[in-house]
C-alpha atoms as a PDB file:
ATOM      1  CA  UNK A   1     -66.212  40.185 -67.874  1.00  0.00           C
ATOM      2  CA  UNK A   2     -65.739  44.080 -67.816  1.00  0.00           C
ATOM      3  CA  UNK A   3     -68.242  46.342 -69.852  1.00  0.00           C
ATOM      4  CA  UNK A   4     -66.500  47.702 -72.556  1.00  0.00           C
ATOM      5  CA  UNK A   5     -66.454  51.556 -72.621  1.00  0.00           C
ATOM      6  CA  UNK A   6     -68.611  53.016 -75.260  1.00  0.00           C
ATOM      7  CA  UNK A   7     -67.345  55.217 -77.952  1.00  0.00           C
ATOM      8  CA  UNK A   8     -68.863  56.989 -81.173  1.00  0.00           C
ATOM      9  CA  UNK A   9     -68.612  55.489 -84.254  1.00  0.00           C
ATOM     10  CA  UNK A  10     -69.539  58.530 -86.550  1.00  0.00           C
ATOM     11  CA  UNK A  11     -65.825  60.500 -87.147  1.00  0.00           C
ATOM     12  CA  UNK A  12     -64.031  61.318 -84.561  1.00  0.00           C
ATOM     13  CA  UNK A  13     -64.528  63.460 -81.648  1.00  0.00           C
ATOM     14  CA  UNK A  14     -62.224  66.629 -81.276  1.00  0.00           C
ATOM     15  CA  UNK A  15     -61.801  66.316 -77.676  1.00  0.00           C
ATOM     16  CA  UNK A  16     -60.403  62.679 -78.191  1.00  0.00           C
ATOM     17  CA  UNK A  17     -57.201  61.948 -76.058  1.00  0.00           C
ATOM     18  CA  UNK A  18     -54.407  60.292 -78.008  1.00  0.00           C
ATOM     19  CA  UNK A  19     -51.216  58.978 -76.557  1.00  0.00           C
ATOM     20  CA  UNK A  20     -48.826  57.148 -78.443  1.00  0.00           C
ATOM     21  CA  UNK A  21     -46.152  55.688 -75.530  1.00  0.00           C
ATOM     22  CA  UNK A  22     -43.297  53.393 -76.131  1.00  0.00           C
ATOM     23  CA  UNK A  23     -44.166  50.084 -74.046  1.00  0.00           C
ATOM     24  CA  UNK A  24     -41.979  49.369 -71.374  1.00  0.00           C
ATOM     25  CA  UNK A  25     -40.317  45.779 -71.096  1.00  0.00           C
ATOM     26  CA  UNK A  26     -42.683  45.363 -68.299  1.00  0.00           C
ATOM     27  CA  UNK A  27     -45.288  45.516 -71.214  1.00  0.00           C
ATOM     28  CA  UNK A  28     -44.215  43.044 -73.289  1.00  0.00           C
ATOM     29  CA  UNK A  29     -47.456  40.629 -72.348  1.00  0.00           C
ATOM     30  CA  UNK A  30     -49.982  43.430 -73.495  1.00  0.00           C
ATOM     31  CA  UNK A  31     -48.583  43.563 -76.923  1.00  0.00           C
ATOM     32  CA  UNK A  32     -48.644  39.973 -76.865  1.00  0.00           C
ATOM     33  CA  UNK A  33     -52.376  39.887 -76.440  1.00  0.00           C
ATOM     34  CA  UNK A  34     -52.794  42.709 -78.868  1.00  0.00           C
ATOM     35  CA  UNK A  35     -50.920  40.677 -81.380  1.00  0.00           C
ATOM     36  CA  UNK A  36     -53.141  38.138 -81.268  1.00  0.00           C
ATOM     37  CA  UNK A  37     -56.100  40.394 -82.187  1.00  0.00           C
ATOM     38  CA  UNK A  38     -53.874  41.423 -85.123  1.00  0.00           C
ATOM     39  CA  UNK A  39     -53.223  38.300 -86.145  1.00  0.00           C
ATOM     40  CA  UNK A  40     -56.772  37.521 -85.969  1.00  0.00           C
ATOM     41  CA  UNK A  41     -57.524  40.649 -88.816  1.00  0.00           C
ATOM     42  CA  UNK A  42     -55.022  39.762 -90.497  1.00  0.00           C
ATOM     43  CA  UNK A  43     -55.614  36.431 -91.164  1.00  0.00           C
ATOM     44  CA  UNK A  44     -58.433  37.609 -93.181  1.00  0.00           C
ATOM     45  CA  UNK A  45     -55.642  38.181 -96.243  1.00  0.00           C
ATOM     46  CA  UNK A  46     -52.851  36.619 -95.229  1.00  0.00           C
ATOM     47  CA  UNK A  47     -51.857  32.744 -94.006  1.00  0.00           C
ATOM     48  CA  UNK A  48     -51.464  32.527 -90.518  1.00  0.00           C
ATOM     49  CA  UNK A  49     -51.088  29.553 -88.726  1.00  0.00           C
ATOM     50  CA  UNK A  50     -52.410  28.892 -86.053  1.00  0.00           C
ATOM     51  CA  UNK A  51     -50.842  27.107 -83.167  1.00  0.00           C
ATOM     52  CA  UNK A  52     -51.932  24.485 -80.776  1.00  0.00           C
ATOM     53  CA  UNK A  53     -51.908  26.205 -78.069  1.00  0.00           C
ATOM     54  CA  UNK A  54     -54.943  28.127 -79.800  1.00  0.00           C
ATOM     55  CA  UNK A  55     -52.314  31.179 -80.388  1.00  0.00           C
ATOM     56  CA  UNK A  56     -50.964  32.807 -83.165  1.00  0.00           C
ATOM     57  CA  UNK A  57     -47.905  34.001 -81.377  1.00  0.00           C
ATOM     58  CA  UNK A  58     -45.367  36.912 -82.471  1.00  0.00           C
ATOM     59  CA  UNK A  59     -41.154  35.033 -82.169  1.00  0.00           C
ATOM     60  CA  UNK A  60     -39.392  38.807 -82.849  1.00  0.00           C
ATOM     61  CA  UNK A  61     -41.343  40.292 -80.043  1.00  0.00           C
ATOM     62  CA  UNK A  62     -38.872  40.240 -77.295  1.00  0.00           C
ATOM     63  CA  UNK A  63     -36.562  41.612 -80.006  1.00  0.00           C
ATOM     64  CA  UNK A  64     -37.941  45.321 -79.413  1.00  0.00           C
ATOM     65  CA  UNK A  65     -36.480  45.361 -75.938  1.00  0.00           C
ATOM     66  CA  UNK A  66     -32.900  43.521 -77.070  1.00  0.00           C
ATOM     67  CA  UNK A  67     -32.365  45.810 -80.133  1.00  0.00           C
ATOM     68  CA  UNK A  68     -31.700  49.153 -80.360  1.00  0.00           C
ATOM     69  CA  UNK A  69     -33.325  49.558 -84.186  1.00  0.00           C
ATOM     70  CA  UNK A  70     -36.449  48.702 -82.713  1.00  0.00           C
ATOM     71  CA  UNK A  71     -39.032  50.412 -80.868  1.00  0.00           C
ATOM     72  CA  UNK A  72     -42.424  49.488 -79.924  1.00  0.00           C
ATOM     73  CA  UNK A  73     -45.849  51.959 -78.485  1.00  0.00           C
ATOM     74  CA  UNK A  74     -49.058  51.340 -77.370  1.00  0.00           C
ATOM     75  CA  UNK A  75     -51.651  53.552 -78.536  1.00  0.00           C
ATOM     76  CA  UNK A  76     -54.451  54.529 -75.454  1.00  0.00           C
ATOM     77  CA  UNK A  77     -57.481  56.508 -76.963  1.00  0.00           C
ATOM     78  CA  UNK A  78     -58.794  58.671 -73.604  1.00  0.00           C
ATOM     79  CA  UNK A  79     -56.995  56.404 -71.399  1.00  0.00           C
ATOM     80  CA  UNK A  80     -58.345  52.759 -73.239  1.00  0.00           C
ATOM     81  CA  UNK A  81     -56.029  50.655 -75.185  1.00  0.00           C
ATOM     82  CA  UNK A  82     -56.971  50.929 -78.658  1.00  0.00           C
ATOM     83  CA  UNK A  83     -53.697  49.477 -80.462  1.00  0.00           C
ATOM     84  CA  UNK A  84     -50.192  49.127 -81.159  1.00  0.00           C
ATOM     85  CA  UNK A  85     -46.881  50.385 -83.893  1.00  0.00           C
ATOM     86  CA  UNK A  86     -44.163  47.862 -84.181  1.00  0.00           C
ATOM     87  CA  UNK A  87     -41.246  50.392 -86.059  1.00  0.00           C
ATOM     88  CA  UNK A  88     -37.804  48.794 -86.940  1.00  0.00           C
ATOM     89  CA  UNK A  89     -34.788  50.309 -88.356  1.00  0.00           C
ATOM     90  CA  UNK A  90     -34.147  48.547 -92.260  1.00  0.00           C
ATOM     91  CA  UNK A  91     -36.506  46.741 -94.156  1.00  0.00           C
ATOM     92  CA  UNK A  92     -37.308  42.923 -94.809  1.00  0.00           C
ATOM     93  CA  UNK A  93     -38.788  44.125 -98.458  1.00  0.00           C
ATOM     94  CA  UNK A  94     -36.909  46.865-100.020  1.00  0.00           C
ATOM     95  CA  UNK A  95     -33.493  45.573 -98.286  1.00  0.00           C
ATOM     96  CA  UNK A  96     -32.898  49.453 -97.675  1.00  0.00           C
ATOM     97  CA  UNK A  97     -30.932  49.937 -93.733  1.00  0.00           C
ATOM     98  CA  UNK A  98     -31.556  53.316 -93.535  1.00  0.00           C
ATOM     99  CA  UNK A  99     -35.508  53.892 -93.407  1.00  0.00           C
ATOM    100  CA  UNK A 100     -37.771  53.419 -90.663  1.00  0.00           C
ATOM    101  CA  UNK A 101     -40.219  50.359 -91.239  1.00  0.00           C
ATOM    102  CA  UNK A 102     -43.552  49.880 -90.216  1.00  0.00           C
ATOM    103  CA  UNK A 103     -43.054  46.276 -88.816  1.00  0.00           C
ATOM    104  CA  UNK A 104     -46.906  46.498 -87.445  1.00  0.00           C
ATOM    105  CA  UNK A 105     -49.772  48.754 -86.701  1.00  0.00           C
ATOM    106  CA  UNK A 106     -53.295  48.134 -85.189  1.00  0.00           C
ATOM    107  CA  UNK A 107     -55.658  49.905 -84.001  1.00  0.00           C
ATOM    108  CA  UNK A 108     -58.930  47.695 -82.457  1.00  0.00           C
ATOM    109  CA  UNK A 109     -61.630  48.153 -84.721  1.00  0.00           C
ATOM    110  CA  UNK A 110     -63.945  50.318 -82.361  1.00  0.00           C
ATOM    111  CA  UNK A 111     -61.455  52.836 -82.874  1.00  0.00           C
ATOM    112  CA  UNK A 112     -61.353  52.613 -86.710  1.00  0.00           C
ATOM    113  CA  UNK A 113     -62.397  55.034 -89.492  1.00  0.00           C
ATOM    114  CA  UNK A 114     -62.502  58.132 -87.252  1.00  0.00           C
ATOM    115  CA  UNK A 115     -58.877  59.270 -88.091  1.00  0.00           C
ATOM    116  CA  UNK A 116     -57.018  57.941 -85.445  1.00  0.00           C
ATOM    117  CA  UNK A 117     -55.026  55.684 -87.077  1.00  0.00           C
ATOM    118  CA  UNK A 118     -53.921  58.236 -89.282  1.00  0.00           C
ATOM    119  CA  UNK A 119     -53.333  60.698 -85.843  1.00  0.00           C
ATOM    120  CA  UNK A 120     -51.329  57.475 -84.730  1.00  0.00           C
ATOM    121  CA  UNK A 121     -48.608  57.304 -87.643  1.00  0.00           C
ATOM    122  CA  UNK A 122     -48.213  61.014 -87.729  1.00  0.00           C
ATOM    123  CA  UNK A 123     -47.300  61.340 -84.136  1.00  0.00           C
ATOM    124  CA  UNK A 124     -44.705  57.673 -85.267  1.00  0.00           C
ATOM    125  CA  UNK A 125     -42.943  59.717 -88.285  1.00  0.00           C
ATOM    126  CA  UNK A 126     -42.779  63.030 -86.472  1.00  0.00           C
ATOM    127  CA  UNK A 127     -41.630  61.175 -82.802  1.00  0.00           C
ATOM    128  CA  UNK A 128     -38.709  59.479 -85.394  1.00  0.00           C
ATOM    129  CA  UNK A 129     -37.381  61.845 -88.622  1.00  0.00           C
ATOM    130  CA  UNK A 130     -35.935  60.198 -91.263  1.00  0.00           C
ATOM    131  CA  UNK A 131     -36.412  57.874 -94.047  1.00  0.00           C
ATOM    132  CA  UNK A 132     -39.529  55.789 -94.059  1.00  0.00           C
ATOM    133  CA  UNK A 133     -40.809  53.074 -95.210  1.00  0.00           C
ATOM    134  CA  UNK A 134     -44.412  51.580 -95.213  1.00  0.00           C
ATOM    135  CA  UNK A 135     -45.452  48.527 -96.505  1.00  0.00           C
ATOM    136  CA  UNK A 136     -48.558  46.916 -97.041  1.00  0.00           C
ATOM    137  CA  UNK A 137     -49.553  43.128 -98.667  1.00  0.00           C
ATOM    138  CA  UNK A 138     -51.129  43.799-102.019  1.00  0.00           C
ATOM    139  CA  UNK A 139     -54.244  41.682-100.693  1.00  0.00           C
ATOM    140  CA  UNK A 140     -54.975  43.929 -98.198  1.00  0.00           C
ATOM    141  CA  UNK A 141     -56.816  46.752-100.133  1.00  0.00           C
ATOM    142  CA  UNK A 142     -58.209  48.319 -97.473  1.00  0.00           C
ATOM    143  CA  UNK A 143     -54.722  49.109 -96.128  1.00  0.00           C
ATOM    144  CA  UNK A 144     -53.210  50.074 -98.927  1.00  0.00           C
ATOM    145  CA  UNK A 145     -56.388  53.077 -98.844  1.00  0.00           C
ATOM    146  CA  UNK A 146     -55.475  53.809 -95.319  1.00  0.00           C
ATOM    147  CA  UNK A 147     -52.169  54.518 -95.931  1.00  0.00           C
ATOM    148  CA  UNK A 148     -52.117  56.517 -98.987  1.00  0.00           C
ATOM    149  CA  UNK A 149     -54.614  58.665 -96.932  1.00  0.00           C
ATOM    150  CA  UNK A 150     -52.568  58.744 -94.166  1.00  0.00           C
ATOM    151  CA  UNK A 151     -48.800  59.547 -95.999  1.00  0.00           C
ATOM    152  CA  UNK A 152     -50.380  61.858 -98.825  1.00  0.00           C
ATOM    153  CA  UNK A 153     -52.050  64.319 -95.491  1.00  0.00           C
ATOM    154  CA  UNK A 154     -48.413  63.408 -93.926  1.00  0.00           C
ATOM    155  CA  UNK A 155     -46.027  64.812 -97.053  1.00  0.00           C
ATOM    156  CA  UNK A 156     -48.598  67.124 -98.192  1.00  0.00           C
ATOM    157  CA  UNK A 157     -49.402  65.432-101.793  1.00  0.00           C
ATOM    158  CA  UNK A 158     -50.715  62.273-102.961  1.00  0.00           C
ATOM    159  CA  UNK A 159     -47.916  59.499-102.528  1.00  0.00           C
ATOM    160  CA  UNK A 160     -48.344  56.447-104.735  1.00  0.00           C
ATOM    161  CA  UNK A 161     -46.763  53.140-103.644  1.00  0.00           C
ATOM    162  CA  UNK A 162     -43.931  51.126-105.653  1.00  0.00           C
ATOM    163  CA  UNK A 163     -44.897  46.923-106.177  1.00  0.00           C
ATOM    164  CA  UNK A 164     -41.951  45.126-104.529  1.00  0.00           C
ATOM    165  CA  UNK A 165     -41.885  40.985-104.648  1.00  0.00           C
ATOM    166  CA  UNK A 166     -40.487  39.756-101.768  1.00  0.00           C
ATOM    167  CA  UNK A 167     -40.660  35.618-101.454  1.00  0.00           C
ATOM    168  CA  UNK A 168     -43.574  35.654-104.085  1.00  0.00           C
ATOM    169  CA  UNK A 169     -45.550  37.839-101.827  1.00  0.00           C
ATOM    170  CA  UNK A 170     -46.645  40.853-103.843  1.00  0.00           C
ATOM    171  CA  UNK A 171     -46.027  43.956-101.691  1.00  0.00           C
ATOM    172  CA  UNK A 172     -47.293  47.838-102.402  1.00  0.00           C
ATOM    173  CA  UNK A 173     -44.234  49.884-100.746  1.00  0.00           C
ATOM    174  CA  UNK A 174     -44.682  53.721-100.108  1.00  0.00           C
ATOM    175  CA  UNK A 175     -41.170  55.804 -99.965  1.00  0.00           C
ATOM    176  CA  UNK A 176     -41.182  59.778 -98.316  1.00  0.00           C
ATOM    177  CA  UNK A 177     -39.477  61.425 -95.469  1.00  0.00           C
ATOM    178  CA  UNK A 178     -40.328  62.913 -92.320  1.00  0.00           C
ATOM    179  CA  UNK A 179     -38.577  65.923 -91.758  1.00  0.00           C
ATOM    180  CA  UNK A 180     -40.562  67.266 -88.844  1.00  0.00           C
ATOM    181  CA  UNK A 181     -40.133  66.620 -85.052  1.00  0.00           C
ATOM    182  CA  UNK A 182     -42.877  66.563 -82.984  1.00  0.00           C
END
């Protein structure tokens, strides 16, 4: 087994290099595996079954390749892999077409709490203008913090989320637009 690379924990380092690239078809079994460590967290909140096959599997994956609403990136923090953004076109909760949804975003908890998830979906809403749409269970507190951090420094003033039901599940929904283009 590799050594895993050491990074700081205390806030984040200035010289940190981000890239946020879409994954290439060719990709498709690194999100897998990064899916699974997503699962994984979010199983903490959320019922997720596993399978047999000791794998929580993701069916609409192959889907980001196939449709042309959909676009997945890998996040590499000075050259590591440190996460993932699933973004689709419409949304499963609001029924709205027109925004950009955040299907999924991780970032490996070594990389947490030192802004970089907040770099990550900054460089996502500037890379695609629009309408947006974020969405986050109402169980997952520590979510819904991150991204009314992370939109409020985005649109310039605190953003509050709308409660949305979707198939009993309660959601908190944040609304706002990204007018600038990275």
């Amino acid at each position: 087994m590799r050594e895993p690379k050491p990074h700081a924990r205390s806030g984040e380092n200035l010289s940190t290099q981000l890239q946020v690239i879409a994954a290439a078809p060719d990709q498709e079994p690194i999100l897998a595996n990064l899916l699974e460590l997503y699962a994984h967290d979010f199983s903490e909140f959320h019922d997720v079954e596993l399978r047999e096959d000791g794998r929580f599997g993701y069916k609409d994956l192959p889907r980001y390749w196939q449709e042309a609403g959909r676009r997945p990136f890998l996040v590499r923090v000075n050259g590591s892999l440190a996460g993932f953004v699933l973004v689709k076109k419409g949304s499963e909760v609001s029924g709205r077409s027109d925004v950009w949804d955040v299907a999924e975003f991780f970032i490996l908890r070594g990389y947490r709490r030192r802004g970089i998830g907040v770099r990550v979906a900054h460089e996502i809403w500037k890379a695609l203008p629009g309408p947006w749409e974020v969405r986050v269970m109402k169980a997952n507190t520590a979510g819904q913090l991150f991204w009314v951090r992370a939109i409020s420094l985005f649109v310039g003033e605190t953003i509050r989320p709308v409660r949305i039901e979707k198939d009993e599940t309660p959601w908190e929904v944040f609304f706002f637009e990204s007018t600038q283009v990275s």
